[in-house]
Protein backbone atom coordinates (compact mmCIF):
# COMPACT_ATOMS: atom_id res chain seq x y z
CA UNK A 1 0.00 0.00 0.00
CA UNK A 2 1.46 3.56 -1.05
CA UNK A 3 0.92 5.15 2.47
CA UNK A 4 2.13 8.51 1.52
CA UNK A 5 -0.71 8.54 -1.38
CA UNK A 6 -2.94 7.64 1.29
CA UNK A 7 -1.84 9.77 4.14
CA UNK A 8 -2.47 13.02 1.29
CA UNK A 9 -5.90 11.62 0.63
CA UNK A 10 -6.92 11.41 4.53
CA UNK A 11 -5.27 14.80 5.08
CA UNK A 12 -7.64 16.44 2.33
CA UNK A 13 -10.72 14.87 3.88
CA UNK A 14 -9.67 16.11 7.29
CA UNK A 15 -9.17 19.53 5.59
CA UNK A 16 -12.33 19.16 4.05
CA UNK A 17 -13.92 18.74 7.41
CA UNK A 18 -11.87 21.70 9.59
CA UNK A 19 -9.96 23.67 7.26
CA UNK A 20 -12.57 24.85 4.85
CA UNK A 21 -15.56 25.23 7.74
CA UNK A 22 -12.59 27.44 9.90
CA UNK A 23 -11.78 29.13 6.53
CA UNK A 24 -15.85 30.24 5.56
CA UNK A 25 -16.71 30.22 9.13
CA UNK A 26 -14.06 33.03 9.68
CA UNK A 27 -15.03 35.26 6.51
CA UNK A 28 -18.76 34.76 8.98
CA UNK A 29 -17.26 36.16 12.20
CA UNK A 30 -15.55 38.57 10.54
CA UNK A 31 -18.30 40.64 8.52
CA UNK A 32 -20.42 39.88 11.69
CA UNK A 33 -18.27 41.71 13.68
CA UNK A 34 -17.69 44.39 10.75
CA UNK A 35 -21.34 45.51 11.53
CA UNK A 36 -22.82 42.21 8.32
CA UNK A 37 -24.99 40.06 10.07
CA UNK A 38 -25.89 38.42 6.94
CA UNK A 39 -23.75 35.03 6.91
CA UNK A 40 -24.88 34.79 10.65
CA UNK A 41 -28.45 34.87 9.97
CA UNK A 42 -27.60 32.20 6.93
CA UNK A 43 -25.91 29.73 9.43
CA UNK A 44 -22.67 30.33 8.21
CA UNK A 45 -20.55 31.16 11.56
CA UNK A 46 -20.63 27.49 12.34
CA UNK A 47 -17.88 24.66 12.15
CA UNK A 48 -20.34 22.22 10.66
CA UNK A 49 -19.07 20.92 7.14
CA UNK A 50 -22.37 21.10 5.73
CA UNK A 51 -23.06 24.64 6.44
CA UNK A 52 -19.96 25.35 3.61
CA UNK A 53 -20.83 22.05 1.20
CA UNK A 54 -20.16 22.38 -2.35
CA UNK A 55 -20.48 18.89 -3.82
CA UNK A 56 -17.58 19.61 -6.72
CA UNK A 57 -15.58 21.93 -4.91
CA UNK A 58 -15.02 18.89 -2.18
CA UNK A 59 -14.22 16.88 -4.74
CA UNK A 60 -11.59 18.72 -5.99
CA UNK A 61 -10.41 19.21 -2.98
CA UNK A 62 -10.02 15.61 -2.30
CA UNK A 63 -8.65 14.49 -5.62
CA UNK A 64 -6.94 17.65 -7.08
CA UNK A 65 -5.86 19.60 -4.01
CA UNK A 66 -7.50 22.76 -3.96
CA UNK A 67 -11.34 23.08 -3.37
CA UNK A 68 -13.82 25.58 -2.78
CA UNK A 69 -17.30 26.09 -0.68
CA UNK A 70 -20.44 27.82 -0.82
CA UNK A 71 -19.43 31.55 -1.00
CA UNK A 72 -20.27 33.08 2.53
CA UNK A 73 -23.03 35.81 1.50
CA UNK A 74 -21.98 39.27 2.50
CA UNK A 75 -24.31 42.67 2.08
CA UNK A 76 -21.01 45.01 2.17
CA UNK A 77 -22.46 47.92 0.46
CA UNK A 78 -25.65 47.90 2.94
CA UNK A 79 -24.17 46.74 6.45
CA UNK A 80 -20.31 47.93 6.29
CA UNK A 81 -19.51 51.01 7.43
CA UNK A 82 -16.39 51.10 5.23
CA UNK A 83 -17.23 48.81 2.51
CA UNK A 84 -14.00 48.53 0.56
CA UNK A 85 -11.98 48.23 3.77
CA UNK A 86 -14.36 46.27 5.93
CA UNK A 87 -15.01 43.55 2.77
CA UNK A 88 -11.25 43.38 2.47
CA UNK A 89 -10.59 42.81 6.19
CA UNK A 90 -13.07 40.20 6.59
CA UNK A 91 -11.79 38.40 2.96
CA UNK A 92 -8.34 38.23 4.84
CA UNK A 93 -9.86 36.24 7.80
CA UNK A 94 -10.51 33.34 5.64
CA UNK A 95 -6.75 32.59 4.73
CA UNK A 96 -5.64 33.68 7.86
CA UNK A 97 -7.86 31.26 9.75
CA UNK A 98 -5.98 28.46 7.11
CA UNK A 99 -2.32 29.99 8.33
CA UNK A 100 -3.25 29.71 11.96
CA UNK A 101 -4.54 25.84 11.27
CA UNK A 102 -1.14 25.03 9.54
CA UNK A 103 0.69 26.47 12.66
CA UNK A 104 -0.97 24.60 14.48
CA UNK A 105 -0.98 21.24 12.86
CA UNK A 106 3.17 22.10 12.36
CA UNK A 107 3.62 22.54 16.09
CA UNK A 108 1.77 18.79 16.42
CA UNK A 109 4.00 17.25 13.16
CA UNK A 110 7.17 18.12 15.09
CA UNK A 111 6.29 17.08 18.13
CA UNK A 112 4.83 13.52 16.91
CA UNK A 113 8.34 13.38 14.34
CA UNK A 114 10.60 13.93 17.43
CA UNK A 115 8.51 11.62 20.23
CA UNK A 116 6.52 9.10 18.64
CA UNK A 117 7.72 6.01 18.36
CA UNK A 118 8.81 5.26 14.07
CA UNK A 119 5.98 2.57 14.40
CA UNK A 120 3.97 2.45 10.89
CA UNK A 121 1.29 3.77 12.77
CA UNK A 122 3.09 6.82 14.49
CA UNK A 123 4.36 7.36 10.52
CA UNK A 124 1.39 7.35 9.11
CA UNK A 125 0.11 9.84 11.78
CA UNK A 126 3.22 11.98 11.14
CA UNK A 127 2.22 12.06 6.82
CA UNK A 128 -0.94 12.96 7.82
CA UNK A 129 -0.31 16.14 9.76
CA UNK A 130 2.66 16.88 7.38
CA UNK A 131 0.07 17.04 4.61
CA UNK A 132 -2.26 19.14 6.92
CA UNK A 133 0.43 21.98 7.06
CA UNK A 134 0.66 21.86 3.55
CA UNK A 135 -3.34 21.80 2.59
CA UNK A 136 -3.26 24.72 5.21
CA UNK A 137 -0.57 26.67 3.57
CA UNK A 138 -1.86 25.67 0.00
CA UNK A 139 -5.44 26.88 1.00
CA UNK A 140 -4.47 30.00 2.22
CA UNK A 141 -1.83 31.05 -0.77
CA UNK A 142 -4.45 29.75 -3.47
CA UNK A 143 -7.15 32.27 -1.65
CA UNK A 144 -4.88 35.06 -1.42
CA UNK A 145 -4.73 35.17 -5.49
CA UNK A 146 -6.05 38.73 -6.86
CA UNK A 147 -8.06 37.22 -9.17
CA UNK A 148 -12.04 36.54 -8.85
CA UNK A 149 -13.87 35.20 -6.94
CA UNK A 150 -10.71 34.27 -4.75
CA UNK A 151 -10.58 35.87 -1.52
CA UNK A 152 -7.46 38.09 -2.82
CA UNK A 153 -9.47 39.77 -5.17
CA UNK A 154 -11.63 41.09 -1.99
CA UNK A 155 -8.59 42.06 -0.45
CA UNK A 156 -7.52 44.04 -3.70
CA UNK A 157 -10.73 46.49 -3.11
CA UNK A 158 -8.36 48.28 -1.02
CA UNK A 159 -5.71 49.26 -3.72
CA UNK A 160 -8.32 48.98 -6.89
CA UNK A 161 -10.48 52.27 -8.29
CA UNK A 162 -13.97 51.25 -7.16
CA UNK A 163 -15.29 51.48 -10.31
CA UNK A 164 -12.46 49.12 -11.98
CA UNK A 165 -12.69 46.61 -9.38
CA UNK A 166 -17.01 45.85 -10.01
CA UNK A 167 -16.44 46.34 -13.65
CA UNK A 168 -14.18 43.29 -13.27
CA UNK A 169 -16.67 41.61 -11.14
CA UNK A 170 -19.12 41.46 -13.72
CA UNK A 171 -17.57 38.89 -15.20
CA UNK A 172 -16.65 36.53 -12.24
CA UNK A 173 -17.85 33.47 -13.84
CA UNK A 174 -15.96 33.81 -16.55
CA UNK A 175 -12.78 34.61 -14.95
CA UNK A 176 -12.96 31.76 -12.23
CA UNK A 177 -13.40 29.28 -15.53
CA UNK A 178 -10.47 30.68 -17.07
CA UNK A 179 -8.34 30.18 -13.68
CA UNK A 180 -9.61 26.76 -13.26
CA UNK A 181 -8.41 25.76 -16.84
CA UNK A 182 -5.29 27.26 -16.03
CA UNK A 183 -4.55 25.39 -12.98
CA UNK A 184 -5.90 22.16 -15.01
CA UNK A 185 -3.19 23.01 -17.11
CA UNK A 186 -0.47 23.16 -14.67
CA UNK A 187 0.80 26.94 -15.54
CA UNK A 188 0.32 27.88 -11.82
CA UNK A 189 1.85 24.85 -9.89
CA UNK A 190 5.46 26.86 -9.94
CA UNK A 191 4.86 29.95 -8.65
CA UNK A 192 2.04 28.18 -6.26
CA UNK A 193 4.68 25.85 -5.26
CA UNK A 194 7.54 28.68 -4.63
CA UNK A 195 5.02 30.45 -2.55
CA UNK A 196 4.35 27.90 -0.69
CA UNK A 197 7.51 26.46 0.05
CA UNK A 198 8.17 30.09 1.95
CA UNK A 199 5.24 29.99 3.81
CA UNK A 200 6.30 26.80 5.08
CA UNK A 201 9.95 27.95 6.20
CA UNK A 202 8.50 30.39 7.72
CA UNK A 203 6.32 28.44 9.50
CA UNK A 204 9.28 25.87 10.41
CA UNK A 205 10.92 29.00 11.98
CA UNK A 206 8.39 30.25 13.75
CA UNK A 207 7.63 26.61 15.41
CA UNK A 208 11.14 26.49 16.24
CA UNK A 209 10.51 26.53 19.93
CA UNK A 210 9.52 23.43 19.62
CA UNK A 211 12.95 21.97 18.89
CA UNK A 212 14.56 24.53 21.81
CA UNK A 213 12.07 23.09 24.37
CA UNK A 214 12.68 19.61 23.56
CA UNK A 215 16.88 20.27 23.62
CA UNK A 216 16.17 21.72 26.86
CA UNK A 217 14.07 18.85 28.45
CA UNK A 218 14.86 16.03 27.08
């Protein structure tokens, strides 16, 4: 049995399950507290997977790597006092609910690669939260992408003319079919992949307590 293939599928269902109801759960809390009561009143502040279900975005998430869920509904121009800076800010909380999962899930990966016992199981265990950091980190770069209807497009409302930026949203269909060809065809998976690779070491460096403690105790 490839246990590494494995360990990648389990680790994208658990992300399925925690990563992605943090990630549109947070973009809830976030306009909520913004003055938007809207994805409240929808049931979208809530952990449970099937608030967030999309049926092909899980898929993809499973099988491909990167996945969506039901966009969190948001009233900025009616409820947000700032609505540029307020839809930006809560955009944002999305990926950085993903960065805080993958800090955690690092802090557990070291401390289950340095203590466990190298039984198969303990191993397996070990892929699985590796592959958690990365889904993590992978979620939150993919969402931070300036491009529609990604989260980093919200974030862009900050920098873009108002006008420009829902002229381009008119055509948000078309534009998130033109991305998803182009990460079908592989044209992304470098600079996703340097990307990523820094958020990691960064995230290696700031869980290096975790080595210092363990030097110190053990």
């Amino acid at each position: 049995m490839n246990w590494d293939l494995l360990a990648t599928y389990v680790a994208r269902a658990v992300a399925l399950l925690t990563a992605i109801p943090v990630h549109e759960s947070a973009h809830a809390w976030a306009s909520d507290k913004l003055g938007d009561p809207t994805a409240k009143r929808y049931g979208r502040l809530s952990l449970n997977p099937l608030r967030h279900f999309d049926f092909l975005g899980a898929l993809c998430m499973i099988f491909v790597g990167f996945g969506w869920a039901k966009p969190v509904p948001i009233a900025a121009a009616t409820n947000f006092r700032h609505p540029c800076r307020d839809m930006a800010l809560s955009a944002a909380a999305g990926p950085a609910s993903n960065l805080l999962l993958a800090f955690l899930c690092m802090i557990f990966y070291k401390l289950v690669y340095y203590l466990a016992p190298g039984t198969q199981g303990w191993i397996f265990v070990s892929a699985v939260l590796f592959q958690m950091v990365w889904t993590n980190i992978t979620l939150a770069v993919f969402n931070l992408m300036p491009v529609p209807p990604l989260d980093g497009s919200r974030i862009a409302t900050v920098f873009l003319p108002r006008g420009a930026y829902f002229g381009l949203m008119r055509y948000e269909r078309y534009i998130m079919v033109g991305l998803f060809a182009v990460l079908m065809l592989g044209w992304l998976d470098t600079p996703l992949r340097v990307a990523t690779n820094f958020v990691w070491n960064l995230l290696v460096s700031a869980t290096g307590f975790i080595e210092a403690i363990l030097r110190a105790v053990l």
